[in-house]
N, C-alpha and C. Protein backbone atom coordinates (compact mmCIF):
# COMPACT_ATOMS: atom_id res chain seq x y z
N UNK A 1 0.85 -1.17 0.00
CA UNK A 1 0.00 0.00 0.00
C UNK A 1 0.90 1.23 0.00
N UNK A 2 0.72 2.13 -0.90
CA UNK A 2 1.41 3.19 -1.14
C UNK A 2 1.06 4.08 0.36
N UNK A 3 2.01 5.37 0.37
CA UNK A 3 1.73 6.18 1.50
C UNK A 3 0.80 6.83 0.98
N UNK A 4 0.00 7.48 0.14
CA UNK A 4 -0.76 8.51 -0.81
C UNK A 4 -2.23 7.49 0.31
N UNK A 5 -2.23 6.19 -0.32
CA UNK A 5 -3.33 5.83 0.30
C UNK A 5 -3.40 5.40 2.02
N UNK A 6 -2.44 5.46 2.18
CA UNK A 6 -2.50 5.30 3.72
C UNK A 6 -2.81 6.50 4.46
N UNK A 7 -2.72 7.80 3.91
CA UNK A 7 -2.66 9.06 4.43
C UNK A 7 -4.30 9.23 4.13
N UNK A 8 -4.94 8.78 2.63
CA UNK A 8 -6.14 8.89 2.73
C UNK A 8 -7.20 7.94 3.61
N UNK A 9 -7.17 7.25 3.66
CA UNK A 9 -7.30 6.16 4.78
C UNK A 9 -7.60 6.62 5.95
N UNK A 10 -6.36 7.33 6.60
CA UNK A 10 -6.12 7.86 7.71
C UNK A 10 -6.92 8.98 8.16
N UNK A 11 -7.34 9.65 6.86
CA UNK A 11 -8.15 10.64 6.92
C UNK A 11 -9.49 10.48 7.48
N UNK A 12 -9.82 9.45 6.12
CA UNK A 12 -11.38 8.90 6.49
C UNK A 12 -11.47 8.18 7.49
N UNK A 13 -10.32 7.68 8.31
CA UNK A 13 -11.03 7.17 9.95
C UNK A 13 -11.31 8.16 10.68
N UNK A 14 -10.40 9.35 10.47
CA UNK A 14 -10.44 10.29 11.77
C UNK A 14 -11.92 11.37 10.99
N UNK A 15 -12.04 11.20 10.14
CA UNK A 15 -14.05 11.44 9.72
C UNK A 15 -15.05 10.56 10.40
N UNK A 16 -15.18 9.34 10.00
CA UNK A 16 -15.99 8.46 11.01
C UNK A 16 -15.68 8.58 11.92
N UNK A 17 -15.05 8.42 12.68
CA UNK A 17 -14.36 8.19 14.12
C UNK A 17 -15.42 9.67 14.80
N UNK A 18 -15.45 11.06 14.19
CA UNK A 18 -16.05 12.35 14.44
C UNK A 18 -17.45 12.04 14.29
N UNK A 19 -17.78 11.40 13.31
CA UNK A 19 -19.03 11.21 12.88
C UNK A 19 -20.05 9.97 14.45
N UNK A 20 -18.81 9.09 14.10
CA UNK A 20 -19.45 8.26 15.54
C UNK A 20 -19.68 8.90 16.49
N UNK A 21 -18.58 9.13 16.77
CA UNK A 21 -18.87 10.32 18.05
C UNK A 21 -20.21 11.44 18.23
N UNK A 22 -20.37 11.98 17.46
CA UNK A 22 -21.54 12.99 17.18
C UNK A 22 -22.76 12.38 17.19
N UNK A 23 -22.70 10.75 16.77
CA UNK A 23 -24.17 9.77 16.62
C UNK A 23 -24.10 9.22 18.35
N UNK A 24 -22.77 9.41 18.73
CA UNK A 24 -23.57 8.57 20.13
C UNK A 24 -24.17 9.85 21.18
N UNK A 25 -23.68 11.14 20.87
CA UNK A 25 -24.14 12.22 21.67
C UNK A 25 -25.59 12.51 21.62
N UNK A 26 -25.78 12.32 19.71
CA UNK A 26 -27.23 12.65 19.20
C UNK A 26 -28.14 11.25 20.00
N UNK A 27 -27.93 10.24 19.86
CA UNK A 27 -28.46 8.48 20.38
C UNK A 27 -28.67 8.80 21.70
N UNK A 28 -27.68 9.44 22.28
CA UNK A 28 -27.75 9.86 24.16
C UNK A 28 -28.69 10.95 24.01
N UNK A 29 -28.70 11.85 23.81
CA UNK A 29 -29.75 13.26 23.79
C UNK A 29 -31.55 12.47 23.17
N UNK A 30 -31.75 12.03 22.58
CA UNK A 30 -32.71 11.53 21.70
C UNK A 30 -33.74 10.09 23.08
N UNK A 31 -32.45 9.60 23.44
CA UNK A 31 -32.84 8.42 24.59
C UNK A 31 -33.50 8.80 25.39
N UNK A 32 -32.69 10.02 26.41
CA UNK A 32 -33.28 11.00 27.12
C UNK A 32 -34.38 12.00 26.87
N UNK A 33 -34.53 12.13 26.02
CA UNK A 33 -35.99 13.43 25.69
C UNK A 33 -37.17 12.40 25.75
N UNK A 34 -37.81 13.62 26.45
CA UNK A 34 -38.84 12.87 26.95
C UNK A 34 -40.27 12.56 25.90
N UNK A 35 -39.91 13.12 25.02
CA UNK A 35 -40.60 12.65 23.76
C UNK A 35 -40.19 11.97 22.48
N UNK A 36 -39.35 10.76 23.10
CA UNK A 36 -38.35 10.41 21.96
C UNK A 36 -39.01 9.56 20.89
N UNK A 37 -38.51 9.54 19.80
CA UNK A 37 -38.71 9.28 18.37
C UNK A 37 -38.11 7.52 18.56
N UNK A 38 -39.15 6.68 18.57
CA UNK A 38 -38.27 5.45 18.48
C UNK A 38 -37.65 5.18 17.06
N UNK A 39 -38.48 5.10 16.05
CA UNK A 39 -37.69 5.03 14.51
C UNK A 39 -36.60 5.63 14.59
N UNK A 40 -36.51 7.10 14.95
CA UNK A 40 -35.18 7.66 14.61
C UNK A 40 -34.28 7.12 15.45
N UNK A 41 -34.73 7.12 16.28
CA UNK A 41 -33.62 6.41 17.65
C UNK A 41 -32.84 4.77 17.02
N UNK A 42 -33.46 4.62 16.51
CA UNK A 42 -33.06 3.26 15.62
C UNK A 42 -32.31 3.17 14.61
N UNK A 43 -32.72 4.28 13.61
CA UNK A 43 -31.83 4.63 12.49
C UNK A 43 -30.68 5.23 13.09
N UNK A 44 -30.33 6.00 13.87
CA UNK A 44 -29.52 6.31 14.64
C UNK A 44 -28.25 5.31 15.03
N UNK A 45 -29.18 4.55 16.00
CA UNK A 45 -28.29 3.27 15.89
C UNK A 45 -27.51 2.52 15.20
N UNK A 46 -28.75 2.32 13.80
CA UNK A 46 -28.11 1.40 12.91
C UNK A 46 -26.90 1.70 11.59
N UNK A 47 -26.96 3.32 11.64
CA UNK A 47 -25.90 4.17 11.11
C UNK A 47 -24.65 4.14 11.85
N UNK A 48 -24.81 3.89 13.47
CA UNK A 48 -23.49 3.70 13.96
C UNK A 48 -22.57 2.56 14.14
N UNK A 49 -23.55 1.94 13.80
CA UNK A 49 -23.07 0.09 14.14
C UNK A 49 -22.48 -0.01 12.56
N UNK A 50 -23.25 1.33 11.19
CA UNK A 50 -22.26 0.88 10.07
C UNK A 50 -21.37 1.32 9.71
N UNK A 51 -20.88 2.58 10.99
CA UNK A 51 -19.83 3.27 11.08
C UNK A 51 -18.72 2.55 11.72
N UNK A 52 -19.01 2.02 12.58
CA UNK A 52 -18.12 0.98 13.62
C UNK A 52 -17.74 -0.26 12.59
N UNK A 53 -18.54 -0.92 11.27
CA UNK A 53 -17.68 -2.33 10.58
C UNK A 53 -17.04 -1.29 9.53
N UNK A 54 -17.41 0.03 8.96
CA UNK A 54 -16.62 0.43 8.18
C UNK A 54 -15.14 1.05 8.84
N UNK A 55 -15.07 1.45 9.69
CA UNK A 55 -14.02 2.25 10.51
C UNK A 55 -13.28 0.72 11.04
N UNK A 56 -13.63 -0.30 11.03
CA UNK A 56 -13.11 -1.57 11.08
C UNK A 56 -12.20 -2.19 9.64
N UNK A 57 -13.04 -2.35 8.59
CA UNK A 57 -12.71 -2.76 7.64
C UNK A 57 -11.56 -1.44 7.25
N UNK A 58 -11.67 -0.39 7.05
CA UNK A 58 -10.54 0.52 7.02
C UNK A 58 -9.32 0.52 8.26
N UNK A 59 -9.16 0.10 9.42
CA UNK A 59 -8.32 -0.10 10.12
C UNK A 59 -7.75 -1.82 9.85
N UNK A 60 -8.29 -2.44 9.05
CA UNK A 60 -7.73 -3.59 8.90
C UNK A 60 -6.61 -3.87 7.47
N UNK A 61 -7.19 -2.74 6.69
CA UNK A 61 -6.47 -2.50 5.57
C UNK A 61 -5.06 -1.70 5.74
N UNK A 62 -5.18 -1.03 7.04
CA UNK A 62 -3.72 0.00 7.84
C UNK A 62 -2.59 -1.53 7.49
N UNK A 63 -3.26 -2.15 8.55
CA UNK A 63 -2.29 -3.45 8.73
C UNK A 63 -1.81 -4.19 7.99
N UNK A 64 -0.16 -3.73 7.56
CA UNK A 64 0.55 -4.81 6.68
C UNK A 64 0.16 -6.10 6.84
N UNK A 65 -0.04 -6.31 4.88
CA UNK A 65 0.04 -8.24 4.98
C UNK A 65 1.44 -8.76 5.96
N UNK A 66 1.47 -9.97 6.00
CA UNK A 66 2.72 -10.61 6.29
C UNK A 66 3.19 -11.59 5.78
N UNK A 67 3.86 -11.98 5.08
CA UNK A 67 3.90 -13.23 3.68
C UNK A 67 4.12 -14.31 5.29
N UNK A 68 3.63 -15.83 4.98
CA UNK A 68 3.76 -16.93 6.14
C UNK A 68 4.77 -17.46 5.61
């Protein structure tokens, strides 16, 4: 993997990584109100759980192969 793409890479975790963050504040604020939206509260969720396998699958690509 070239450095060009490791630097972009690097980028787009530390985007999700912001983005997660901001969905669990919004997921916490939304839980708590006392008129909460269950659908949204859900979509909510399920946007972060696809932030968490993508921010996965991009931290797995960081990691040099290793020939066995």
């Amino acid at each position: 993997m070239q450095v060009q793409d490791q630097a972009a890479i690097a980028h787009m975790l530390a985007e999700l990584r912001v983005e997660h963050r901001d969905l669990d504040v919004a997921i916490e604020h939304l839980a708590s109100s006392f008129s909460r939206d269950e659908l949204q509260l859900t979509r909510l969720k399920k946007r972060k759980l696809q932030l968490k396998d993508h921010i996965a699958r991009l931290e797995s690509k960081l990691i040099p192969d290793l020939d066995a």
